[in-house]
C-alpha atoms as a PDB file:
ATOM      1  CA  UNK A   1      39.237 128.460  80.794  1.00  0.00           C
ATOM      2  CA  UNK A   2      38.846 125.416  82.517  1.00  0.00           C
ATOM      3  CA  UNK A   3      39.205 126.642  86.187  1.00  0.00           C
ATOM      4  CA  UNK A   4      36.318 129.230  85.901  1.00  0.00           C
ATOM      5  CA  UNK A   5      33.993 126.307  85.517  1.00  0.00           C
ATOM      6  CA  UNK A   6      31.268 125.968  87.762  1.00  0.00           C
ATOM      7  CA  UNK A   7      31.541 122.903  90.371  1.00  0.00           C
ATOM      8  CA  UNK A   8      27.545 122.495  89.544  1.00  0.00           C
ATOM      9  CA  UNK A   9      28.902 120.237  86.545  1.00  0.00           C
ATOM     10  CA  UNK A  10      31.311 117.910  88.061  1.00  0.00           C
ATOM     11  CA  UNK A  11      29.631 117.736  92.101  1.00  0.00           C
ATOM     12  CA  UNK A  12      28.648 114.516  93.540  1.00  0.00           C
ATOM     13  CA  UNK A  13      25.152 115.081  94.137  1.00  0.00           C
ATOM     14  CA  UNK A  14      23.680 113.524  97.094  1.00  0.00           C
ATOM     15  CA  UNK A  15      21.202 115.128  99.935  1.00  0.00           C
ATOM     16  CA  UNK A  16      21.974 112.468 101.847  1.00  0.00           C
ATOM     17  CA  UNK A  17      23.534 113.584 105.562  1.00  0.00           C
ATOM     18  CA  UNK A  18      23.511 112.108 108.569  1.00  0.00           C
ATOM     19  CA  UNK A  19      24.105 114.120 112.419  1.00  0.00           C
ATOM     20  CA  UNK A  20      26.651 114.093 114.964  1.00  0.00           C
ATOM     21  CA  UNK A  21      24.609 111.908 117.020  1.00  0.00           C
ATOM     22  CA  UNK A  22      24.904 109.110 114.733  1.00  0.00           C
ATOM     23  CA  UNK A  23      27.046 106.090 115.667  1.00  0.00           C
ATOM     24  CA  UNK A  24      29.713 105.032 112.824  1.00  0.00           C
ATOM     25  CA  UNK A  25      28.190 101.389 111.777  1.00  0.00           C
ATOM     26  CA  UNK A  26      25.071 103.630 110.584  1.00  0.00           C
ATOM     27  CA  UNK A  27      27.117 106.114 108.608  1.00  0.00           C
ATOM     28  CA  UNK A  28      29.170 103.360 107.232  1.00  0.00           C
ATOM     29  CA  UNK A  29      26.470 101.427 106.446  1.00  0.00           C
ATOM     30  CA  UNK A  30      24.900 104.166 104.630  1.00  0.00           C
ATOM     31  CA  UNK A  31      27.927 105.421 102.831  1.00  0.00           C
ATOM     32  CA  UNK A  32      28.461 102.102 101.406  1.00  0.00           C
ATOM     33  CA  UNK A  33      25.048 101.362 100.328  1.00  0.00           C
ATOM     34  CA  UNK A  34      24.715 104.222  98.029  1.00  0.00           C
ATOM     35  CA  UNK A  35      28.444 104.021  97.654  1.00  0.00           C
ATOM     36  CA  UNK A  36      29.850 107.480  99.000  1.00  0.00           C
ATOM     37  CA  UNK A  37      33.190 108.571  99.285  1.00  0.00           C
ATOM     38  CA  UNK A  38      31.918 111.578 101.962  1.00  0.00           C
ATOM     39  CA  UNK A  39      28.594 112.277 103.585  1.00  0.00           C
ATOM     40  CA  UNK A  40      28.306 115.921 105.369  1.00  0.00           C
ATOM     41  CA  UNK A  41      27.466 116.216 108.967  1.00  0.00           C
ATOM     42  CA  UNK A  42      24.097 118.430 109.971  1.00  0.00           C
ATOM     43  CA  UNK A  43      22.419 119.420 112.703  1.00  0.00           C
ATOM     44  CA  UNK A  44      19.213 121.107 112.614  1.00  0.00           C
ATOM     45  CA  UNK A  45      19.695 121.298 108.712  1.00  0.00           C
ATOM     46  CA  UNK A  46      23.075 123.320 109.475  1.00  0.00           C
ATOM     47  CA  UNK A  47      26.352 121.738 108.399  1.00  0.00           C
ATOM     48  CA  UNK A  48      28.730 120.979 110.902  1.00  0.00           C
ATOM     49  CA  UNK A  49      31.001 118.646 109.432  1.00  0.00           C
ATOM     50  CA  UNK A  50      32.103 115.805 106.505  1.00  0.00           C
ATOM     51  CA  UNK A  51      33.245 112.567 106.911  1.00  0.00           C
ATOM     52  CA  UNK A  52      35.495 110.668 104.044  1.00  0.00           C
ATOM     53  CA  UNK A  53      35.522 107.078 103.795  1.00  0.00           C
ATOM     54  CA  UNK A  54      39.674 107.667 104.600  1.00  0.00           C
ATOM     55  CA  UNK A  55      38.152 109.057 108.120  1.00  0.00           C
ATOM     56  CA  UNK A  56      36.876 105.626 108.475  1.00  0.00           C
ATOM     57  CA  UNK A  57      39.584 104.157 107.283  1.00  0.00           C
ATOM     58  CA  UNK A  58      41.974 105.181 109.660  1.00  0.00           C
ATOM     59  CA  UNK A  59      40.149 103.997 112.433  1.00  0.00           C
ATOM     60  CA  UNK A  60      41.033 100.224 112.054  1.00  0.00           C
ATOM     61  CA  UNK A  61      42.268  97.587 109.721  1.00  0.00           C
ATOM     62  CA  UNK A  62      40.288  98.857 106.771  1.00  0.00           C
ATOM     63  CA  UNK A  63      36.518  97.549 105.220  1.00  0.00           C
ATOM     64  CA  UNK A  64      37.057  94.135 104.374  1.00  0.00           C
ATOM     65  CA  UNK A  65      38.833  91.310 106.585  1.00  0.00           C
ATOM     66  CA  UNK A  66      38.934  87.553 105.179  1.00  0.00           C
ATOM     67  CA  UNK A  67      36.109  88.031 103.424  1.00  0.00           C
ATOM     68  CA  UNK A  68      34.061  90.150 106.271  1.00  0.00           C
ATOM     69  CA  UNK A  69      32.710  93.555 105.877  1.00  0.00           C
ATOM     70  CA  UNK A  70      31.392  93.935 109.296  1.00  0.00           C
ATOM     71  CA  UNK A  71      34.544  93.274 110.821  1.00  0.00           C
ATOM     72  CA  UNK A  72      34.886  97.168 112.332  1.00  0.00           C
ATOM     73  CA  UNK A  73      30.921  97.091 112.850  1.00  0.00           C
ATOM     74  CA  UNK A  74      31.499  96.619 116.285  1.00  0.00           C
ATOM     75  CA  UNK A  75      34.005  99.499 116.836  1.00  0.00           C
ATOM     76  CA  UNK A  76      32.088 101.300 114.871  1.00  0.00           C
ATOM     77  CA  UNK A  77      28.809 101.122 117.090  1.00  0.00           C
ATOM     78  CA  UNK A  78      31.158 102.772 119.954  1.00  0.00           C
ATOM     79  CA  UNK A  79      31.974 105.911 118.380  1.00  0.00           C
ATOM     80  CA  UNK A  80      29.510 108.942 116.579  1.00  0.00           C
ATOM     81  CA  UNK A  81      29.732 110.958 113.609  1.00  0.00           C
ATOM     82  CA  UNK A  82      31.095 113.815 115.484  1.00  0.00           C
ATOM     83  CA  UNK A  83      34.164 112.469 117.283  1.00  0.00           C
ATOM     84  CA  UNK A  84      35.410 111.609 113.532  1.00  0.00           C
ATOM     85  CA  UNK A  85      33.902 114.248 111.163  1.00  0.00           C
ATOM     86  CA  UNK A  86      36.168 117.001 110.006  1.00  0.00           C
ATOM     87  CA  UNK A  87      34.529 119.828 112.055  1.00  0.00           C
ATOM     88  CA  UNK A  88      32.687 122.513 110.546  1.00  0.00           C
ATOM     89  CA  UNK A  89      34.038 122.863 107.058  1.00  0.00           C
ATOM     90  CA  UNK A  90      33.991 125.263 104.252  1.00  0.00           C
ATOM     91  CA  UNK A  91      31.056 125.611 102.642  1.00  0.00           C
ATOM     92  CA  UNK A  92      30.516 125.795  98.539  1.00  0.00           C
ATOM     93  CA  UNK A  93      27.988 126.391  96.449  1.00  0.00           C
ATOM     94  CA  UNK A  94      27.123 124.724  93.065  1.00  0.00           C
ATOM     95  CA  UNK A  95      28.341 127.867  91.325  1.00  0.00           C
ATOM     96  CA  UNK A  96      31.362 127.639  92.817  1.00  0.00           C
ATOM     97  CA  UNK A  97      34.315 128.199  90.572  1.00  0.00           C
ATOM     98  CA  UNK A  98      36.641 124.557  89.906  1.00  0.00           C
ATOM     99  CA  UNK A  99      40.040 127.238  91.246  1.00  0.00           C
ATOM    100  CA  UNK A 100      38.481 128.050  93.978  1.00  0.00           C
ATOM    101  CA  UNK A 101      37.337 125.225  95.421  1.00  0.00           C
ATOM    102  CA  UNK A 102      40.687 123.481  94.439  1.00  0.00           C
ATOM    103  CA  UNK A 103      42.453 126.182  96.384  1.00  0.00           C
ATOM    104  CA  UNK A 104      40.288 125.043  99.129  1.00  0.00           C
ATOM    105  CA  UNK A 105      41.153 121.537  99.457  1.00  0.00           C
ATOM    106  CA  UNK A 106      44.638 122.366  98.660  1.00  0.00           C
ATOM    107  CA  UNK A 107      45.063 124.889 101.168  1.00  0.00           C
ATOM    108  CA  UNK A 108      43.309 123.220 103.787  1.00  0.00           C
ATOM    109  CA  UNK A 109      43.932 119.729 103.382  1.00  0.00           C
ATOM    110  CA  UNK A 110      40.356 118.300 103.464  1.00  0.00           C
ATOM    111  CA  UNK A 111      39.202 115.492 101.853  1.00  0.00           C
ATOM    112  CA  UNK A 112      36.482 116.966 100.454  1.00  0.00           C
ATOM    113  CA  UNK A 113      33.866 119.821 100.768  1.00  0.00           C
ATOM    114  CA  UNK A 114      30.366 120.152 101.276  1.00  0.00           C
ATOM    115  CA  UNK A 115      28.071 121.455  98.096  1.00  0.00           C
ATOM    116  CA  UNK A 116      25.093 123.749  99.241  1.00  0.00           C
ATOM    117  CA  UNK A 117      22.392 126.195  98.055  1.00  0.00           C
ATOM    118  CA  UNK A 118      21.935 129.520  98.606  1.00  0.00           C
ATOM    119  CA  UNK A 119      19.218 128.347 100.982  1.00  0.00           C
ATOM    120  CA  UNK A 120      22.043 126.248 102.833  1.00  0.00           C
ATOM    121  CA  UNK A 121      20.946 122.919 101.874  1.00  0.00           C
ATOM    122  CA  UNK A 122      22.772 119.732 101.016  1.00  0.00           C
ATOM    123  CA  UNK A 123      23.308 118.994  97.020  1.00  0.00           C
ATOM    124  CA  UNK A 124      26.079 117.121  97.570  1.00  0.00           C
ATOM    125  CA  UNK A 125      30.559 116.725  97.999  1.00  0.00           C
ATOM    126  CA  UNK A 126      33.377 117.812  95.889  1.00  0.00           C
ATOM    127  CA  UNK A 127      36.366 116.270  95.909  1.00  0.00           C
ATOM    128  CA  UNK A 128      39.846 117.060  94.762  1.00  0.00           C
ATOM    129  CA  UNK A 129      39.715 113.781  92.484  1.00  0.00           C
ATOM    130  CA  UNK A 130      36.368 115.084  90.903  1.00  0.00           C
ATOM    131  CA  UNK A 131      38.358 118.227  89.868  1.00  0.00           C
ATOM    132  CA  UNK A 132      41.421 116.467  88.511  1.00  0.00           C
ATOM    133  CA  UNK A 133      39.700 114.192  86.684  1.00  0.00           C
ATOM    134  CA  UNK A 134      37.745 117.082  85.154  1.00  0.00           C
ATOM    135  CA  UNK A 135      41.043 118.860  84.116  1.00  0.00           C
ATOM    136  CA  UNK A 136      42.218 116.114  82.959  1.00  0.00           C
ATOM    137  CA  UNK A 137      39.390 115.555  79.988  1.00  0.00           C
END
């Protein structure tokens, strides 16, 4: 069945992260150069929280203004990582079933969920559009 599939197949795999300390136009910056929808939060290689491009989103009129990306750049330089990241999230791991970490974002309401090892490292985000599209092959 479908479901019982590990996440390991469908996860978008990044080790990228960046900390609470960092200001916004950095973590924008670097979610739209290697074109992320989410990048977890860490501290002292510990997750503490995720932040989806629809975090960033909400915080002003959107990416692009006449033309301008950098339009929010400024706003963006105010704030850090942790006054917008969705604080300390549930963790799962590559072998992670597709049900159960649908339940998750269902039953939570996140935007996505941090992938990690069994040593705790990053390996990447999952997604409730990752899994739909997956059920949907």
């Amino acid at each position: 069945m479908e479901k019982s599939v590990p996440i390991a197949a469908i996860v978008s795999k990044s080790r990228v992260s960046v900390t609470p300390q960092d200001r916004l136009s950095s973590v924008y910056q670097q979610m739209k150069k290697l074109q992320l929808a989410h990048i977890p939060v860490t501290d002292r290689d510990r997750i503490v929280g995720i932040i989806s491009r629809r975090d960033l989103l909400h915080l002003g009129f959107g990416y692009q203004y006449e033309g301008r990306s950098d339009v929010e750049l400024g706003m963006f330089d105010m704030l850090q990582a942790d006054q917008v990241m969705v604080r300390n999230p549930p963790r799962v791991t590559p072998e992670s079933t597709v049900a159960e970490v649908a339940e998750l974002l269902a039953t939570k309401e996140l935007p996505a969920l941090p992938v990690v090892d069994t040593g705790g490292a990053v390996v990447g985000t999952i997604n409730i559009n990752a899994i739909v599209l997956f059920l949907l092959k």
